[in-house]
PDB file of N, CA and C in Angstrom:
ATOM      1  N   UNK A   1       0.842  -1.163   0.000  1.00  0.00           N
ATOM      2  CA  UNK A   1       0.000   0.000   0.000  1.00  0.00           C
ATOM      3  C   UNK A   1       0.898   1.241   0.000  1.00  0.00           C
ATOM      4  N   UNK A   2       0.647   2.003  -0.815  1.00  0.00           N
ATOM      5  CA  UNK A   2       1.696   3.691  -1.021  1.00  0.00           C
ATOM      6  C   UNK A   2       1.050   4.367   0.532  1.00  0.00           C
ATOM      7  N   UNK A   3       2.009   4.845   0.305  1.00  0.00           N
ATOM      8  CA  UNK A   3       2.235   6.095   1.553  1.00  0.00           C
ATOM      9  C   UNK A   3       1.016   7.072   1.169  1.00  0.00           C
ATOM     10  N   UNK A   4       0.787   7.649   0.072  1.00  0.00           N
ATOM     11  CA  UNK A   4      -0.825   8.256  -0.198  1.00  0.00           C
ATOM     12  C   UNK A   4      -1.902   7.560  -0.006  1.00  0.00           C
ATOM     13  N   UNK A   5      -2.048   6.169   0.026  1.00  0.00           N
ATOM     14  CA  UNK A   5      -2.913   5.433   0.258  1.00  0.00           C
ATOM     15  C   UNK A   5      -3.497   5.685   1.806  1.00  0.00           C
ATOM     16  N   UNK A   6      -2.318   5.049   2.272  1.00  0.00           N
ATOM     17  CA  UNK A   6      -1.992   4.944   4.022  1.00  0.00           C
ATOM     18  C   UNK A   6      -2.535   6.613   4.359  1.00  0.00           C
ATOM     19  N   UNK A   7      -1.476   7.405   4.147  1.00  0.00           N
ATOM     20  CA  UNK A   7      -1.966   8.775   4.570  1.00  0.00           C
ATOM     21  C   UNK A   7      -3.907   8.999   4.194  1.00  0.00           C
ATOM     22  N   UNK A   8      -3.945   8.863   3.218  1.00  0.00           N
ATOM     23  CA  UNK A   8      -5.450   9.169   2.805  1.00  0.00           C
ATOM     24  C   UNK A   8      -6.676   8.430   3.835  1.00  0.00           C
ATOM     25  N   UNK A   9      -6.180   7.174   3.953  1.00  0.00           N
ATOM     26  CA  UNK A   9      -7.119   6.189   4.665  1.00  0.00           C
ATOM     27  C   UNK A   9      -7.009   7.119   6.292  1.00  0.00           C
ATOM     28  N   UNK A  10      -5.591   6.776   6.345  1.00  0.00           N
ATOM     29  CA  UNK A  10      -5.793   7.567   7.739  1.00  0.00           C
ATOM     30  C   UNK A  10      -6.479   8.492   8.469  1.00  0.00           C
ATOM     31  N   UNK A  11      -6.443  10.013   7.097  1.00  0.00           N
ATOM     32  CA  UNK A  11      -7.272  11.030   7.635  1.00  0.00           C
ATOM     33  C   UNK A  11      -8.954  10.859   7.607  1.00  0.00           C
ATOM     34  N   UNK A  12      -9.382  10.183   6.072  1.00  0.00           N
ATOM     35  CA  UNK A  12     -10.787   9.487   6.016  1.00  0.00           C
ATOM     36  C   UNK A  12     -11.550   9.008   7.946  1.00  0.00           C
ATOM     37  N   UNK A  13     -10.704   8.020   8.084  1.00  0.00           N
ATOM     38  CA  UNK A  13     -11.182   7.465   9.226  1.00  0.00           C
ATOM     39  C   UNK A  13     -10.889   8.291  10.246  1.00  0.00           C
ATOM     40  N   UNK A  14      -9.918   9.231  10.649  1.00  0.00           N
ATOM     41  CA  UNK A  14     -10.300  10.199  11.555  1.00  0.00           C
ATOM     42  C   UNK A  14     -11.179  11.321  11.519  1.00  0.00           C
ATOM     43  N   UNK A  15     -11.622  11.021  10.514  1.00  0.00           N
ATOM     44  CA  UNK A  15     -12.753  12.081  10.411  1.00  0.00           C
ATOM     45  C   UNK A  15     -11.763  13.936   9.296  1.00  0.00           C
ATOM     46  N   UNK A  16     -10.876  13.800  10.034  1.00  0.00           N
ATOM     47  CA  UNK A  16     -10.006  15.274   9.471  1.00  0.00           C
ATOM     48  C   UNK A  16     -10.060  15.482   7.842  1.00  0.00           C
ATOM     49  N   UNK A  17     -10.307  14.576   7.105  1.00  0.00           N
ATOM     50  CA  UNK A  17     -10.255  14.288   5.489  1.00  0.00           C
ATOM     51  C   UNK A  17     -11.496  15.414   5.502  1.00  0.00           C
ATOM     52  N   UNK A  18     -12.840  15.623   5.971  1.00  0.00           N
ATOM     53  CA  UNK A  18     -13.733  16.017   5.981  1.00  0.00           C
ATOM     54  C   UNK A  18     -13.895  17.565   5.773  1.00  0.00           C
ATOM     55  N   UNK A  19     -12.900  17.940   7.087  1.00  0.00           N
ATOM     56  CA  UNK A  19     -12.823  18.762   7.646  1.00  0.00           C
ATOM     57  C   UNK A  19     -11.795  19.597   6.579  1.00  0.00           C
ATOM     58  N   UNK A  20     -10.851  19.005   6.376  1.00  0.00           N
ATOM     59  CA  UNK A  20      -9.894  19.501   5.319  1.00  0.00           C
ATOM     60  C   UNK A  20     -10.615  19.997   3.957  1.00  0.00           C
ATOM     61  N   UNK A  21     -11.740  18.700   3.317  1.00  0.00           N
ATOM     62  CA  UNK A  21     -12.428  18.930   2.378  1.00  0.00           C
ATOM     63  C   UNK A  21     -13.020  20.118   2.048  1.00  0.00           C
ATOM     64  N   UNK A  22     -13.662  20.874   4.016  1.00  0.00           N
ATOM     65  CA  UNK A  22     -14.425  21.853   4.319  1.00  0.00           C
ATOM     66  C   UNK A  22     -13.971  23.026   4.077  1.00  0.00           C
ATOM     67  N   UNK A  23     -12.501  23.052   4.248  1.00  0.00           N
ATOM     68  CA  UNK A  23     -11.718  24.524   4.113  1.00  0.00           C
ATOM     69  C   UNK A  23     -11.633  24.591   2.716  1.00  0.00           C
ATOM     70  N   UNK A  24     -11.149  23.776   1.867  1.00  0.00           N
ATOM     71  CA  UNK A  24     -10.535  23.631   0.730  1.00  0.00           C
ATOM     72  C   UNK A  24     -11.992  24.019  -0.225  1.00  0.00           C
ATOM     73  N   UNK A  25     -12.878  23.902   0.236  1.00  0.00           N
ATOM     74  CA  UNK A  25     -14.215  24.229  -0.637  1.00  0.00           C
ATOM     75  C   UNK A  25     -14.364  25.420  -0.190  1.00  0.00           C
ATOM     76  N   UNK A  26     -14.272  26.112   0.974  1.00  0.00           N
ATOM     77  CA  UNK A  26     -14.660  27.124   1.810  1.00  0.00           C
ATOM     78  C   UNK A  26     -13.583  28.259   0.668  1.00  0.00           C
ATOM     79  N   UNK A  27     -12.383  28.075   1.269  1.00  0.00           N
ATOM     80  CA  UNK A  27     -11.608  28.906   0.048  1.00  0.00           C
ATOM     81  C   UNK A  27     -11.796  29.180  -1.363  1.00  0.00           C
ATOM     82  N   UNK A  28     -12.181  28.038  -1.854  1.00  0.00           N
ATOM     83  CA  UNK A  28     -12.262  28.039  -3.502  1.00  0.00           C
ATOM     84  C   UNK A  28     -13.806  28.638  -4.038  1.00  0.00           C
ATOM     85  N   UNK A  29     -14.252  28.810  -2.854  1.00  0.00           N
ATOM     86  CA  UNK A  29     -15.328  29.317  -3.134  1.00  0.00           C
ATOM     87  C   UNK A  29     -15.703  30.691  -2.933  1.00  0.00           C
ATOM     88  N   UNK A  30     -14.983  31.484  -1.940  1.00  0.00           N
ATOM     89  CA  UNK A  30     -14.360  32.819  -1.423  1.00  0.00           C
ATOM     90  C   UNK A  30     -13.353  33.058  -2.535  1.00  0.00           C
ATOM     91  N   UNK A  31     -12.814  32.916  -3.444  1.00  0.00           N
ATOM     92  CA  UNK A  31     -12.186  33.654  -4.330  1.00  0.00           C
ATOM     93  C   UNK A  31     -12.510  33.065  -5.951  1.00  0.00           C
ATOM     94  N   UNK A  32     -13.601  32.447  -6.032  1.00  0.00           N
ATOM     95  CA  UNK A  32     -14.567  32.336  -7.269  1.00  0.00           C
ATOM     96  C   UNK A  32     -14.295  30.947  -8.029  1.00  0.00           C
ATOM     97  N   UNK A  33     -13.358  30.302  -7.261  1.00  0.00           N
ATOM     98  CA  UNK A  33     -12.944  29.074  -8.534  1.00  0.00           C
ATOM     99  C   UNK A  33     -14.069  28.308  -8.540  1.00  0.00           C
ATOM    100  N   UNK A  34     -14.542  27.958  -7.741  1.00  0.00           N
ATOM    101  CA  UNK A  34     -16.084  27.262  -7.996  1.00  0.00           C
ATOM    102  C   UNK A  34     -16.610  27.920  -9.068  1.00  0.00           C
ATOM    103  N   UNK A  35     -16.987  28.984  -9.053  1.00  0.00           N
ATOM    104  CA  UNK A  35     -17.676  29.566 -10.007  1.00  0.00           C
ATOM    105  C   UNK A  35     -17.260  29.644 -11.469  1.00  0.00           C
ATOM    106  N   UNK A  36     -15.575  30.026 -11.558  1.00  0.00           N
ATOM    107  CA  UNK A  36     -15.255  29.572 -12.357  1.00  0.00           C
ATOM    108  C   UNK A  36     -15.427  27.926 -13.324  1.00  0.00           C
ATOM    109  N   UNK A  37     -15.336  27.172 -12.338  1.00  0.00           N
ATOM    110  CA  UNK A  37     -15.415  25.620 -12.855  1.00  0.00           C
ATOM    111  C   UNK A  37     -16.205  25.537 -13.431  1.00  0.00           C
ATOM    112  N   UNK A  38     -17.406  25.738 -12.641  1.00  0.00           N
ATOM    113  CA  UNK A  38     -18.866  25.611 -13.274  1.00  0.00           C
ATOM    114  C   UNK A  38     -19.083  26.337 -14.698  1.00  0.00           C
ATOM    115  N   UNK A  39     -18.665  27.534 -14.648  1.00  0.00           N
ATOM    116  CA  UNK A  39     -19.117  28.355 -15.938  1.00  0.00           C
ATOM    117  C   UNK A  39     -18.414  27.695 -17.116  1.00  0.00           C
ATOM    118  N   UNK A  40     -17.167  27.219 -16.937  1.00  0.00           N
ATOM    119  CA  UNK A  40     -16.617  26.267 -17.712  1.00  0.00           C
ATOM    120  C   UNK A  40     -17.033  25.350 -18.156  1.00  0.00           C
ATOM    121  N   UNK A  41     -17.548  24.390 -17.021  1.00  0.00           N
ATOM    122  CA  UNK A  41     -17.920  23.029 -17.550  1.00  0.00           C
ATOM    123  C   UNK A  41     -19.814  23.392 -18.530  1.00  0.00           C
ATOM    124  N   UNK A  42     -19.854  24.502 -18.123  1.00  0.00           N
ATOM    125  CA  UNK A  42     -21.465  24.958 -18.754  1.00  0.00           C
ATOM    126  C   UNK A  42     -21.149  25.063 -20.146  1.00  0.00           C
ATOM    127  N   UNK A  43     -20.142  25.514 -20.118  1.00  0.00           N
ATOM    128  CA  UNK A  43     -19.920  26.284 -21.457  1.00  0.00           C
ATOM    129  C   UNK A  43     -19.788  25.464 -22.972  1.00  0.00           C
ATOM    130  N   UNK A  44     -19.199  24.636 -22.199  1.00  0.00           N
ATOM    131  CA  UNK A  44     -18.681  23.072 -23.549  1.00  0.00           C
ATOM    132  C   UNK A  44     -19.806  22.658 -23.685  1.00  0.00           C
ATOM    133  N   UNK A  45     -19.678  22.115 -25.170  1.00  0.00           N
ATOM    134  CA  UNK A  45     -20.836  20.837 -25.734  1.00  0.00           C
ATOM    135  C   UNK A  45     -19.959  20.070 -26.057  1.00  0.00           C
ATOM    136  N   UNK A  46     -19.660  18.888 -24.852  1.00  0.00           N
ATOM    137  CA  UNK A  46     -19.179  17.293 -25.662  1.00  0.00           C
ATOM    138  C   UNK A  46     -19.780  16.738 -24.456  1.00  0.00           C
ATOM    139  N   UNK A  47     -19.899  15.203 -24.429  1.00  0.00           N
ATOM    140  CA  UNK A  47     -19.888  14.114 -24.135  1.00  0.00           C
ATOM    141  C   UNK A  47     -19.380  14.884 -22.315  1.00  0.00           C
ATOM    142  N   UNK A  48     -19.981  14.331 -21.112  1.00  0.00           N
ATOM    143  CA  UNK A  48     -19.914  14.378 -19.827  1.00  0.00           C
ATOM    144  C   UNK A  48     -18.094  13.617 -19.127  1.00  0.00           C
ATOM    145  N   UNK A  49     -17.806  13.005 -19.904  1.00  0.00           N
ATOM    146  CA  UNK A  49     -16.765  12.380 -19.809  1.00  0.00           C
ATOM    147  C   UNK A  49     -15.527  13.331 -20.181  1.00  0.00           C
ATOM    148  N   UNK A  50     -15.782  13.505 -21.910  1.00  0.00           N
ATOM    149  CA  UNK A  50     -14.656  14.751 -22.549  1.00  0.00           C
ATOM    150  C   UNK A  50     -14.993  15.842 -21.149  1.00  0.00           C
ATOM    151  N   UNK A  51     -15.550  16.300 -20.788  1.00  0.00           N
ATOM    152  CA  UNK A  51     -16.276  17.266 -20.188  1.00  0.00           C
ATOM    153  C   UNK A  51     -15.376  17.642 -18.757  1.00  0.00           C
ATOM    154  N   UNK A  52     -15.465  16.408 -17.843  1.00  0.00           N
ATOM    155  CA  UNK A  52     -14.757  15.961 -16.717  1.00  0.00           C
ATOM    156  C   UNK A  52     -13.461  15.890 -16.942  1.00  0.00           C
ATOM    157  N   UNK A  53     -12.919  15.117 -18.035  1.00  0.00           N
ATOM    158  CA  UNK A  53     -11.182  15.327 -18.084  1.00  0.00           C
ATOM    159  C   UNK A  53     -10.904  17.005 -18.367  1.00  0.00           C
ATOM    160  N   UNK A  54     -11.420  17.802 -19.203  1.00  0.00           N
ATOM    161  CA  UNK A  54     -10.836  18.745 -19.364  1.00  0.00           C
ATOM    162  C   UNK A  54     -11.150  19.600 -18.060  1.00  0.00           C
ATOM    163  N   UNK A  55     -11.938  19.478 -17.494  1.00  0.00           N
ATOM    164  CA  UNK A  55     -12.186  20.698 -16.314  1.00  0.00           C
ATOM    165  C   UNK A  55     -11.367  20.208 -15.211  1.00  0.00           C
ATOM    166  N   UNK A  56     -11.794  18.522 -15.103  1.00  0.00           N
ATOM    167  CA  UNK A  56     -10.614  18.168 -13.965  1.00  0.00           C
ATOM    168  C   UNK A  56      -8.928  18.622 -13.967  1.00  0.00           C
ATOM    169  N   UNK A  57      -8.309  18.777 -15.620  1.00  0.00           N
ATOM    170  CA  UNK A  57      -7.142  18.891 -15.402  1.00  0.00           C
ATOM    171  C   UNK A  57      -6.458  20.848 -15.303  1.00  0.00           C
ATOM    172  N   UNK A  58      -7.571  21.223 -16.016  1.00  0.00           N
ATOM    173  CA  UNK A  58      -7.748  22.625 -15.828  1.00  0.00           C
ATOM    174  C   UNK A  58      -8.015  23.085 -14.396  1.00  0.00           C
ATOM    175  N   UNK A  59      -9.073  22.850 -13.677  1.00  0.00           N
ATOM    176  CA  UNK A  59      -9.327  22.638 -12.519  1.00  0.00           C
ATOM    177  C   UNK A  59      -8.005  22.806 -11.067  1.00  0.00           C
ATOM    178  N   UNK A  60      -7.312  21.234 -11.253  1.00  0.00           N
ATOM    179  CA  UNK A  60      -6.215  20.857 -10.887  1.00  0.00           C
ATOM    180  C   UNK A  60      -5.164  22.030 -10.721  1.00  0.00           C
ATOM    181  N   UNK A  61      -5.221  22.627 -12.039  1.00  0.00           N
ATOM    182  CA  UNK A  61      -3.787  23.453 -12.475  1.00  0.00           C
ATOM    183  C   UNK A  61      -3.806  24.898 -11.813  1.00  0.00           C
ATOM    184  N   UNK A  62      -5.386  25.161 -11.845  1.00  0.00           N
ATOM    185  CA  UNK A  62      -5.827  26.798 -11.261  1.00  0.00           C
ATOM    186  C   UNK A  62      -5.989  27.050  -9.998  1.00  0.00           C
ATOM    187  N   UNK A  63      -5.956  25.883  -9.238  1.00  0.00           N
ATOM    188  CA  UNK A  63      -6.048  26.291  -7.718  1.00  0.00           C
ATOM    189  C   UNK A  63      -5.002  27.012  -7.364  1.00  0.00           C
ATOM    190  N   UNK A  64      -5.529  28.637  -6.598  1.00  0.00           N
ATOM    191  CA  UNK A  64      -4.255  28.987  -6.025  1.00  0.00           C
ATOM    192  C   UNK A  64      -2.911  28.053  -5.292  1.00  0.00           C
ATOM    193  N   UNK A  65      -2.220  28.827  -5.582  1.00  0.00           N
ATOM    194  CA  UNK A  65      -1.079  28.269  -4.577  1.00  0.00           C
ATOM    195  C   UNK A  65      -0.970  28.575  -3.253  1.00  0.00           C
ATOM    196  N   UNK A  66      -1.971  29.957  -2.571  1.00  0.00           N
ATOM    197  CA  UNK A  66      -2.956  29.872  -1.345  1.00  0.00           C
ATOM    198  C   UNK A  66      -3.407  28.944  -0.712  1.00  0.00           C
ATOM    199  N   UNK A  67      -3.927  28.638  -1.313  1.00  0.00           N
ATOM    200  CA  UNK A  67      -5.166  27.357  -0.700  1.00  0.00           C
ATOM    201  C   UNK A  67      -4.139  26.101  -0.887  1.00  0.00           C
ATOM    202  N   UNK A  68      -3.380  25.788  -2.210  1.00  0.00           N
ATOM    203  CA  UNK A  68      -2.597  24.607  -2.201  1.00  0.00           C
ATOM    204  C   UNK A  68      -1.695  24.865  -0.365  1.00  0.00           C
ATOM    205  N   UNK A  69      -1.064  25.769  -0.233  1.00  0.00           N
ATOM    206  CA  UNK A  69      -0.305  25.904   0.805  1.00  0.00           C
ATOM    207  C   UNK A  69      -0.986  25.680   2.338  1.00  0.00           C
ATOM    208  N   UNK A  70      -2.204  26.390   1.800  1.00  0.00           N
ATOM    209  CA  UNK A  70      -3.141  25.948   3.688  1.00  0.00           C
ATOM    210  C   UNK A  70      -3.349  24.500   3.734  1.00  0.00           C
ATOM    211  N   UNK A  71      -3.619  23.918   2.784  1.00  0.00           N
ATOM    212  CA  UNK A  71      -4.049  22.406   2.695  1.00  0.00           C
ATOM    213  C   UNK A  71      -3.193  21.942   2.920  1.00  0.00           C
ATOM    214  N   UNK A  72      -2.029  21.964   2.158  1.00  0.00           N
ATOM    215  CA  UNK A  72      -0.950  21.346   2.683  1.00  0.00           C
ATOM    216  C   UNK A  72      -0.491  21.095   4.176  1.00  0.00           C
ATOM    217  N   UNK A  73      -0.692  22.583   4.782  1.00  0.00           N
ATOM    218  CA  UNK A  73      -0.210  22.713   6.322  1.00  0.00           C
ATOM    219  C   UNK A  73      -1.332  22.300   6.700  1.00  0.00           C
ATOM    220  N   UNK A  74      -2.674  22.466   6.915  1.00  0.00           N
ATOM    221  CA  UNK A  74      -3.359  21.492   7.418  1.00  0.00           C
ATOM    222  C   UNK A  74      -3.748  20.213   7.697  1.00  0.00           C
ATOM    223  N   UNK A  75      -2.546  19.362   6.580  1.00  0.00           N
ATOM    224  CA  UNK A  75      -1.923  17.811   6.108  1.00  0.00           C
ATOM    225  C   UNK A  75      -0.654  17.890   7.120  1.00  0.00           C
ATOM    226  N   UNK A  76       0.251  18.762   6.915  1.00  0.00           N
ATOM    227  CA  UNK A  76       1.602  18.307   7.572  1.00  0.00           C
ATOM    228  C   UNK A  76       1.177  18.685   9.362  1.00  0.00           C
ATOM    229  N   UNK A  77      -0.286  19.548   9.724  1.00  0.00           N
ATOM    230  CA  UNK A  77      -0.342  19.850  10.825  1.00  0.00           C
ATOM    231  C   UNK A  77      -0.688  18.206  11.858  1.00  0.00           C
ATOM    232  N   UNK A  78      -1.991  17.842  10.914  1.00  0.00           N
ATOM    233  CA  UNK A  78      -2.289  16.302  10.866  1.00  0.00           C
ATOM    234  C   UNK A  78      -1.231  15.165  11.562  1.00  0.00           C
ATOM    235  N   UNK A  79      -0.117  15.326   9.983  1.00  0.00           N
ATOM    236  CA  UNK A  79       1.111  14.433  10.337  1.00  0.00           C
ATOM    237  C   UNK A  79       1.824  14.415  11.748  1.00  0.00           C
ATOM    238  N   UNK A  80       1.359  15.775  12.018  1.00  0.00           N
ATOM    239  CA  UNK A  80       2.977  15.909  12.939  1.00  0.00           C
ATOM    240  C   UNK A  80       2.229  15.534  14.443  1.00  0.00           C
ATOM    241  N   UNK A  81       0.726  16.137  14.824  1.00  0.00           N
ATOM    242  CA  UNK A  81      -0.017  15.130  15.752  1.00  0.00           C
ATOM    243  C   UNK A  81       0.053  14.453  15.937  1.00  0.00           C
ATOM    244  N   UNK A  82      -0.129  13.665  15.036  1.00  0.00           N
ATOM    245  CA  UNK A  82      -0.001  11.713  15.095  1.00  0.00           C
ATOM    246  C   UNK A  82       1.214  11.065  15.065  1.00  0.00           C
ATOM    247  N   UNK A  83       2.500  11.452  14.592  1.00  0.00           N
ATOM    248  CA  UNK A  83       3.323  11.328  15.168  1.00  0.00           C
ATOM    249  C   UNK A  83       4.061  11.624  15.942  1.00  0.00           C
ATOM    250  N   UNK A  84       3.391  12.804  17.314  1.00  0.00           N
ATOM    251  CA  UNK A  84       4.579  12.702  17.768  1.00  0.00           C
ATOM    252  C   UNK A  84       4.370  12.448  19.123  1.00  0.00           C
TER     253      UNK A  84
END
């Protein structure tokens, strides 16, 4: 089992995966990327599938590096609890 696996399962079952989920939507939604996504994925006519790869990888690429950075520390804050 990978170390993302392990890590992922871990936070799932403590409940914190949730909570993390909560900020990470909370942010992206306070500086419009939600909104963005959506108007995007509105905008195309193909197939629900074509649809999902392109917004997912677009998506992926546009999240601030803000929010990438709180998430992160809210992951390494996680880590460092439980181990130490």
């Amino acid at each position: 089992m990978s170390l993302y696996t392990q890590l992922r399962r871990s936070l799932v079952e403590s409940g914190e995966w949730d909570q993390i989920q909560a900020v990470m939507h909370a942010r992206l939604n306070e500086v419009g990327w939600v909104d963005e996504i959506k108007n995007e994925e509105s905008s195309r006519n193909a197939d629900f599938q074509t649809v999902l790869e392109q917004v997912s990888s677009h998506g992926q690429s546009s999240v601030p590096n803000a929010i990438k950075k709180e998430i992160q520390a809210l992951i390494k804050r996680y880590l460092e609890k439980k181990f130490e």
